[in-house]
N, C-alpha and C. Protein backbone atom coordinates (compact mmCIF):
# COMPACT_ATOMS: atom_id res chain seq x y z
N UNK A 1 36.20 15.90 -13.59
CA UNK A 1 35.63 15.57 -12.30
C UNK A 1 34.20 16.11 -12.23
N UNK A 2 33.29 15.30 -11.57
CA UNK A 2 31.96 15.72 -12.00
C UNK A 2 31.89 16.81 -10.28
N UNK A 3 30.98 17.58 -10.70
CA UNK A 3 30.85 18.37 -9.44
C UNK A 3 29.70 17.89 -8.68
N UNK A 4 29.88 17.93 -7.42
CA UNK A 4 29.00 17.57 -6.41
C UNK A 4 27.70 18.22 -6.12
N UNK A 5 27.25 19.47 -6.80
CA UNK A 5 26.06 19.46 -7.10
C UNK A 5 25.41 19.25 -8.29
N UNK A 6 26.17 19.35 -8.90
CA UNK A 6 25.41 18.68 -10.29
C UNK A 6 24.64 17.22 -9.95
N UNK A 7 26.27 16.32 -9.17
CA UNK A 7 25.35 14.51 -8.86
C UNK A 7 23.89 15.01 -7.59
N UNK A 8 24.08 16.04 -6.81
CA UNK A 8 22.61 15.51 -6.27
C UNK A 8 21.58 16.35 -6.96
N UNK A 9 21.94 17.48 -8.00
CA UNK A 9 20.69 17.48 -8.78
C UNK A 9 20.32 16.53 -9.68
N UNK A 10 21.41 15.87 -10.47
CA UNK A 10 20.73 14.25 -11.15
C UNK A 10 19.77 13.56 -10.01
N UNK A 11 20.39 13.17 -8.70
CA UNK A 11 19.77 12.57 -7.86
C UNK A 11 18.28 13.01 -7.57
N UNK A 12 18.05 14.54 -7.26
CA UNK A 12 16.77 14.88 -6.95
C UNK A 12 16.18 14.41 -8.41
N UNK A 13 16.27 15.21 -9.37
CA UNK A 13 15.48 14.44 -11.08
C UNK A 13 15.18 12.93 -11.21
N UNK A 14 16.10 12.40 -11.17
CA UNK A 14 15.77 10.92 -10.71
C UNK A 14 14.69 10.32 -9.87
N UNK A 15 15.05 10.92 -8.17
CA UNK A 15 13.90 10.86 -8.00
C UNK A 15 12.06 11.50 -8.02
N UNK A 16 12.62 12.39 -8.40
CA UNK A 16 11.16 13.38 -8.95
C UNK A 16 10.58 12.46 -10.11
N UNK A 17 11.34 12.08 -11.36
CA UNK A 17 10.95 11.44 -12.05
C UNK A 17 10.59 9.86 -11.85
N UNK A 18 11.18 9.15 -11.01
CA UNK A 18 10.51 8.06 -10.47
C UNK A 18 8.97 7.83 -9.26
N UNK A 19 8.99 9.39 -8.91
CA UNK A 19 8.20 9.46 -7.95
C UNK A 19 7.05 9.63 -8.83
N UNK A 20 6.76 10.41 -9.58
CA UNK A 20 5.88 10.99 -11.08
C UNK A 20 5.61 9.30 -11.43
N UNK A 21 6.66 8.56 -11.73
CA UNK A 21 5.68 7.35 -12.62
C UNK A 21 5.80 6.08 -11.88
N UNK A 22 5.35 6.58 -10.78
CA UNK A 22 4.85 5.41 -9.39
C UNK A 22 3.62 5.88 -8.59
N UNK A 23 3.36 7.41 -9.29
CA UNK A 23 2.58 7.99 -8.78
C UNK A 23 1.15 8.07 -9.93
N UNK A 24 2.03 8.10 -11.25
CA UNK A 24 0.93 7.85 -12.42
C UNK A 24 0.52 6.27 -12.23
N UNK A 25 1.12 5.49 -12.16
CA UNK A 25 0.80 4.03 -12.21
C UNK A 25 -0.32 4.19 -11.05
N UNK A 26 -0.66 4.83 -10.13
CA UNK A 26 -1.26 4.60 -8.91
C UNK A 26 -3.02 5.27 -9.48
N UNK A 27 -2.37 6.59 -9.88
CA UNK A 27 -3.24 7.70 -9.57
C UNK A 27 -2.92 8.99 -10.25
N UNK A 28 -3.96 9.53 -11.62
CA UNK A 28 -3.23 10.28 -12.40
C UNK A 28 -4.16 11.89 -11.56
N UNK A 29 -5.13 11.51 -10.87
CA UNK A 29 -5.12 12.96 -10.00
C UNK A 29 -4.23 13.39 -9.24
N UNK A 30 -3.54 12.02 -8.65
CA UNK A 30 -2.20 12.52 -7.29
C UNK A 30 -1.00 13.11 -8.23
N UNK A 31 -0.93 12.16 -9.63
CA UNK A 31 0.36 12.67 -10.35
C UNK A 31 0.02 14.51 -10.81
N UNK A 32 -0.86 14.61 -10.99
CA UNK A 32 -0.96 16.30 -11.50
C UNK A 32 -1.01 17.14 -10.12
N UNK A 33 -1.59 16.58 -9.19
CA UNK A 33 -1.56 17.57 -8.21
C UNK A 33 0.04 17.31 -7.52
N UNK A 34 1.08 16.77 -7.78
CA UNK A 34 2.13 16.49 -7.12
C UNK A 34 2.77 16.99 -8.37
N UNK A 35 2.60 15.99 -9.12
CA UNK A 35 4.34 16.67 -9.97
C UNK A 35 4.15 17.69 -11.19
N UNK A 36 3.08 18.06 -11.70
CA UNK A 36 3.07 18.35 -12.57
C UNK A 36 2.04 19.59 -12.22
N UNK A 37 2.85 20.17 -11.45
CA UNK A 37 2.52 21.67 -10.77
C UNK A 37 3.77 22.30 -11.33
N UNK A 38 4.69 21.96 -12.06
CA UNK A 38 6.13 22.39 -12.06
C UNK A 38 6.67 22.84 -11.08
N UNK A 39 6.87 22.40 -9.68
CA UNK A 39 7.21 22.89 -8.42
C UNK A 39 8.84 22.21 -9.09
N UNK A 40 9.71 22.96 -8.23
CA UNK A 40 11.33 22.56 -8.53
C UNK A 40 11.19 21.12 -7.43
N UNK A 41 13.10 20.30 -7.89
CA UNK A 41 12.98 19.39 -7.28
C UNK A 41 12.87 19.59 -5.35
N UNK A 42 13.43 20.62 -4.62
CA UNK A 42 13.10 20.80 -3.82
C UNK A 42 11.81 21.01 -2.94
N UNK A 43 11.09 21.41 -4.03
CA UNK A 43 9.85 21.57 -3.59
C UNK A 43 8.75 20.29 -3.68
N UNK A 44 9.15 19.85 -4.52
CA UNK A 44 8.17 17.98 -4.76
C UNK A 44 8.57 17.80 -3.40
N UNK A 45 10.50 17.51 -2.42
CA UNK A 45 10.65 17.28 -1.34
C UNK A 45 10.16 17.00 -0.61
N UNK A 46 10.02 19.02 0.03
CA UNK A 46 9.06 19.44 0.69
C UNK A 46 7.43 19.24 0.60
N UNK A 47 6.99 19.17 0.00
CA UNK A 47 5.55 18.23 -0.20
C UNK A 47 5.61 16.82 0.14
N UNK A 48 6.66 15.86 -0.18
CA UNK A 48 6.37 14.62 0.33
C UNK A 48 6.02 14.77 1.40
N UNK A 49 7.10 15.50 2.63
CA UNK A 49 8.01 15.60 3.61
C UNK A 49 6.74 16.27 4.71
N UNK A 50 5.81 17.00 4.14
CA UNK A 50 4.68 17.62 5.04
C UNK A 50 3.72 16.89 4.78
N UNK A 51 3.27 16.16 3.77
CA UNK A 51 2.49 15.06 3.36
C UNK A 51 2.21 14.15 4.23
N UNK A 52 3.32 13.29 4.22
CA UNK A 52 4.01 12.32 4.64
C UNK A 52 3.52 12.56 6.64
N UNK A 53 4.02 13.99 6.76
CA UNK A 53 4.27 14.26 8.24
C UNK A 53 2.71 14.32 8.78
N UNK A 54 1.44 15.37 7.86
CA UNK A 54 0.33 15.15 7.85
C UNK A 54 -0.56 14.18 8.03
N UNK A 55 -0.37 13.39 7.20
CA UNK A 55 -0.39 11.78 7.34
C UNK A 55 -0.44 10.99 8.50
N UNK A 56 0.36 10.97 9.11
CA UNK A 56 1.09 10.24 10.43
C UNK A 56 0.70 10.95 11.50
N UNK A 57 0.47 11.79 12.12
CA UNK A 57 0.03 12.70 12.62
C UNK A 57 -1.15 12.88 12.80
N UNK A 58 -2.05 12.57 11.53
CA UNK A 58 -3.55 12.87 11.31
C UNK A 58 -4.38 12.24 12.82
N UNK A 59 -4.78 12.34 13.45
CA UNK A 59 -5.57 11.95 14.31
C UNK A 59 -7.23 11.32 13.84
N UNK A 60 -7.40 9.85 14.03
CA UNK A 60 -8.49 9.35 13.72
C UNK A 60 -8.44 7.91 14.43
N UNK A 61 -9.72 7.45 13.90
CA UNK A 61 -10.61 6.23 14.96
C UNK A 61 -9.51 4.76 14.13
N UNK A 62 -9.18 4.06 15.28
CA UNK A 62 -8.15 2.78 14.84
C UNK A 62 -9.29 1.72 14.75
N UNK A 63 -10.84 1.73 14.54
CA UNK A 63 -11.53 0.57 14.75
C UNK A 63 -11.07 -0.23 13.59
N UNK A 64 -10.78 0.42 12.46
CA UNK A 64 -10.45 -0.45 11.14
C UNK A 64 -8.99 -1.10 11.52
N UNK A 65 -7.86 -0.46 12.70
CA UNK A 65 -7.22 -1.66 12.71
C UNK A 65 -7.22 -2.79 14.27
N UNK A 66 -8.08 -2.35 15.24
CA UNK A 66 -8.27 -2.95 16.14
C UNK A 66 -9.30 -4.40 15.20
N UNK A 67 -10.07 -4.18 14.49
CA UNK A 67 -10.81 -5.36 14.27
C UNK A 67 -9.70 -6.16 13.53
N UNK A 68 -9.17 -5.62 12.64
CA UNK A 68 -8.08 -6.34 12.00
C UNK A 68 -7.33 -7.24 12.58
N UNK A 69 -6.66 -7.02 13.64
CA UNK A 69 -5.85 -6.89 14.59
C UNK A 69 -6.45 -8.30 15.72
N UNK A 70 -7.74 -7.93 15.82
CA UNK A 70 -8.85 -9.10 16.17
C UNK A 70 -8.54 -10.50 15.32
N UNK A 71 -8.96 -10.07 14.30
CA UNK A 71 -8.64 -11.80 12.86
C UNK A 71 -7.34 -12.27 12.91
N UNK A 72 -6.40 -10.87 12.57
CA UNK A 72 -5.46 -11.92 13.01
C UNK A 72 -4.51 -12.65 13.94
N UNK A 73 -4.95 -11.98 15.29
CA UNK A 73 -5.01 -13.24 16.24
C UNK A 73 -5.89 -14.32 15.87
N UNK A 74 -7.04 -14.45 15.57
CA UNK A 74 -7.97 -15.48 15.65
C UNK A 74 -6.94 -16.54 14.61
N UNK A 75 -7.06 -15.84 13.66
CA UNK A 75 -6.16 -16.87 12.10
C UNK A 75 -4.35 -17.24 13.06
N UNK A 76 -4.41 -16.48 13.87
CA UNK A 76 -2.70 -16.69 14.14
C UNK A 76 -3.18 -18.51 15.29
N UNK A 77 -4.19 -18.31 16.25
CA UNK A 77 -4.42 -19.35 17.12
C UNK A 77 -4.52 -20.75 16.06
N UNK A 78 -5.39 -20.49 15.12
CA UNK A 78 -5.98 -21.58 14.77
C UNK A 78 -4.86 -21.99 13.54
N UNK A 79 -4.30 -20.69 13.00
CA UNK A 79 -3.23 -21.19 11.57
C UNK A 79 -2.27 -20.48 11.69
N UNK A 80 -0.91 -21.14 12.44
CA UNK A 80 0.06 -19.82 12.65
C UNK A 80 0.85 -20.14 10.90
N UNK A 81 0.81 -20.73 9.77
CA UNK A 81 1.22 -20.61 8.70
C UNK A 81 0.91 -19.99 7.55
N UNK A 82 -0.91 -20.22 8.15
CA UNK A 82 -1.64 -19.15 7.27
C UNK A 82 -1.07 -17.66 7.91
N UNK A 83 -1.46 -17.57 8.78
CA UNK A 83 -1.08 -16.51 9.37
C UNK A 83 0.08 -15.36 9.22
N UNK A 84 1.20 -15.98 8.83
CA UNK A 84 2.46 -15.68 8.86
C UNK A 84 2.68 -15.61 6.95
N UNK A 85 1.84 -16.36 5.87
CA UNK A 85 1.48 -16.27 5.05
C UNK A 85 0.48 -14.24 4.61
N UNK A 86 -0.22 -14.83 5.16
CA UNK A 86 -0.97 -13.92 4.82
C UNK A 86 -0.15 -12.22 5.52
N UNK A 87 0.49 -11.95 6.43
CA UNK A 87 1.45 -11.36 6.28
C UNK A 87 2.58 -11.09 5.43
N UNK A 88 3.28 -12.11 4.83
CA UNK A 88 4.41 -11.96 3.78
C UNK A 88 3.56 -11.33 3.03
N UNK A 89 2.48 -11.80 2.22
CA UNK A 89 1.70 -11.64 1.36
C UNK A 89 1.19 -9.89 1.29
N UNK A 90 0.26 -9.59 2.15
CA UNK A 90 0.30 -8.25 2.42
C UNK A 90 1.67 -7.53 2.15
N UNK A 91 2.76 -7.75 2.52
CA UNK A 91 4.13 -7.29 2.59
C UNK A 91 4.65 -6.79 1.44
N UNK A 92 4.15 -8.26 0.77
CA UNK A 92 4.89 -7.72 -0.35
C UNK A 92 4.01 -7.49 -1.80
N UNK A 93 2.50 -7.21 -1.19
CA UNK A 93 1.73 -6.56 -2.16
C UNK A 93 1.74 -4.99 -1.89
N UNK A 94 2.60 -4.78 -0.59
CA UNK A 94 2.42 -3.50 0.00
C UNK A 94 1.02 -2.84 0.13
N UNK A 95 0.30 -3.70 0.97
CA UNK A 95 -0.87 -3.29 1.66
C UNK A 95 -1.46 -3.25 2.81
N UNK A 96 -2.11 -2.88 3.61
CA UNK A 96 -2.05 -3.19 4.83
C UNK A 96 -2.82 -4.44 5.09
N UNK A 97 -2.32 -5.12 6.12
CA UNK A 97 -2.95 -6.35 6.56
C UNK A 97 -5.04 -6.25 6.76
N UNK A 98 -5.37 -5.23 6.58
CA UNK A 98 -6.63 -4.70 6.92
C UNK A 98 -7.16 -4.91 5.55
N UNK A 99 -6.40 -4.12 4.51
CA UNK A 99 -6.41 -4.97 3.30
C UNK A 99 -6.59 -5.67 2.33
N UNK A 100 -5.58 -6.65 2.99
CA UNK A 100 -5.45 -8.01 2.28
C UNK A 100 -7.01 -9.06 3.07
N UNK A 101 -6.87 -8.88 4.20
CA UNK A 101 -8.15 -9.56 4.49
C UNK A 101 -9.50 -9.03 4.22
N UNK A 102 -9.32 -7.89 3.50
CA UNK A 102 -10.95 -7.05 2.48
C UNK A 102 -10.60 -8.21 1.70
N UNK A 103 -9.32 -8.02 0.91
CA UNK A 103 -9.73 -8.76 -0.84
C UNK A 103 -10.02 -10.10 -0.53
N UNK A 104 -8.93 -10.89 0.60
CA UNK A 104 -9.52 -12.45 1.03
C UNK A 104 -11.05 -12.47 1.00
N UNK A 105 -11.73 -11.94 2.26
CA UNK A 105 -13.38 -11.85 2.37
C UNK A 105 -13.93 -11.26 1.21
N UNK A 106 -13.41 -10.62 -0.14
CA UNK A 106 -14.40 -9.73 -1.30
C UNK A 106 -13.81 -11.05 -2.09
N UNK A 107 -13.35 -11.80 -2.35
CA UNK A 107 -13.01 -12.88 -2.97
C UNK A 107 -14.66 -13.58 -3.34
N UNK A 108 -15.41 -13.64 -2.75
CA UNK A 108 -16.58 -14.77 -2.86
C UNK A 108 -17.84 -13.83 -2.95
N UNK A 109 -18.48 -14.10 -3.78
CA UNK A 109 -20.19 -13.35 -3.92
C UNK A 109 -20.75 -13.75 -2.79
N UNK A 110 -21.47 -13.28 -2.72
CA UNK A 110 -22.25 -13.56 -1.28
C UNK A 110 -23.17 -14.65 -1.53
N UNK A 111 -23.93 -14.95 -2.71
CA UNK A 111 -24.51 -16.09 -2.90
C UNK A 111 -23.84 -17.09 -2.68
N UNK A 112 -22.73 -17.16 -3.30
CA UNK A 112 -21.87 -18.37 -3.38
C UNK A 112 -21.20 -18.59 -2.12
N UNK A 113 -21.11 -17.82 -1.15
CA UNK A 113 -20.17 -17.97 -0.05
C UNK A 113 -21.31 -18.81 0.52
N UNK A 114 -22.55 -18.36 0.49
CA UNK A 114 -23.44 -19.00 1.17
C UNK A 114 -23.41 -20.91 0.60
N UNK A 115 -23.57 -20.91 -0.01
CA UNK A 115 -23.90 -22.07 -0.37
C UNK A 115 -22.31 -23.04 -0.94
N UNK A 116 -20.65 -22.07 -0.96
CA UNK A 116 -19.79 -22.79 -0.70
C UNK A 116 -18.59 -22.00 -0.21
N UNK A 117 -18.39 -22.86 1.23
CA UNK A 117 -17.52 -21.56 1.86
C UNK A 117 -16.36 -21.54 1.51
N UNK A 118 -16.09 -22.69 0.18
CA UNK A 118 -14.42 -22.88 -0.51
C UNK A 118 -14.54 -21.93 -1.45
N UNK A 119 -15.66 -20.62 -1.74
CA UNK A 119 -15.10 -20.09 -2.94
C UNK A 119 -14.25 -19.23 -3.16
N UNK A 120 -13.49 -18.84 -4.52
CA UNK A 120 -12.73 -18.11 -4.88
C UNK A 120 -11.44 -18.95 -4.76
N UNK A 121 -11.38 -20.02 -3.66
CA UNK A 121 -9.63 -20.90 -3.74
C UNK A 121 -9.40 -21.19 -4.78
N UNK A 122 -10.31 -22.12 -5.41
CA UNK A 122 -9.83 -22.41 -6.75
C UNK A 122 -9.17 -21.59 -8.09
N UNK A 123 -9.35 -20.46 -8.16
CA UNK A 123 -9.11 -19.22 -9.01
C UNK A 123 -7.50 -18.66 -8.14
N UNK A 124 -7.60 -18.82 -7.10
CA UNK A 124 -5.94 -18.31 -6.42
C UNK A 124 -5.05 -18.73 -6.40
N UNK A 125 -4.35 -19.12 -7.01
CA UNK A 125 -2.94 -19.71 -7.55
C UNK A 125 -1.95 -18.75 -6.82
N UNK A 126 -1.76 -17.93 -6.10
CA UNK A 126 -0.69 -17.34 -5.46
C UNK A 126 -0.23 -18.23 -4.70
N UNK A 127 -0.90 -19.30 -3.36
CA UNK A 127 -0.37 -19.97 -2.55
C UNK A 127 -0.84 -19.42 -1.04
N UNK A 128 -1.76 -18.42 -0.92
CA UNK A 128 -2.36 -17.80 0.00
C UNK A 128 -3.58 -18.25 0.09
């Protein structure tokens, strides 16, 4: 019979070790300053857990999502498919809608936007 702390120390390792290479894939300064402090699995935890709480908490200016927030009403009046598109999309690139409409608008050089306001569609094969 396996003992019941043994399965949630597999469990914490597991996730310590999945957190480490989701965290290297991202960002190999966040991975050394997070996991590879040798803090025990409790303690990675506790770091998400005040992180995380820090985070959310932080007090600052919402203009980056009030303008956002602006477009897409505008895109929701005029294209509720785009609209509802470009949401899934964000969703499931896991980014914020603030975002996804940087990379839409960084899509086109500025020369070229000028002189064609279709650029970059042709190159986007996602369906967005």
């Amino acid at each position: 019979m396996i003992n019941e702390n043994q399965t949630s120390e597999d469990s914490e390792s597991r996730f310590r070790y999945r957190l480490g290479k989701w965290l290297l894939t991202r960002d190999e300064c966040v991975f050394v300053n997070v996991i590879d402090q040798n803090l025990d699995d409790d303690s990675i935890s506790q770091h998400l857990i005040k992180s995380v709480n820090n985070w959310v908490n932080r007090k600052e200016e919402l203009v980056t999502q009030e303008i956002a927030s602006e477009i897409c009403e505008l895109i929701k009046n005029k294209n509720k498919d785009l609209y509802f598109s470009l949401m899934e999309k964000c969703a499931l690139k896991g980014i914020s809608v603030g975002e996804g409409l940087f990379e839409a608008l960084s899509m086109c050089q500025c020369e070229e936007a000028i002189t064609n306001p279709q650029c970059g569609t042709s190159d986007d094969t996602s369906g967005v």
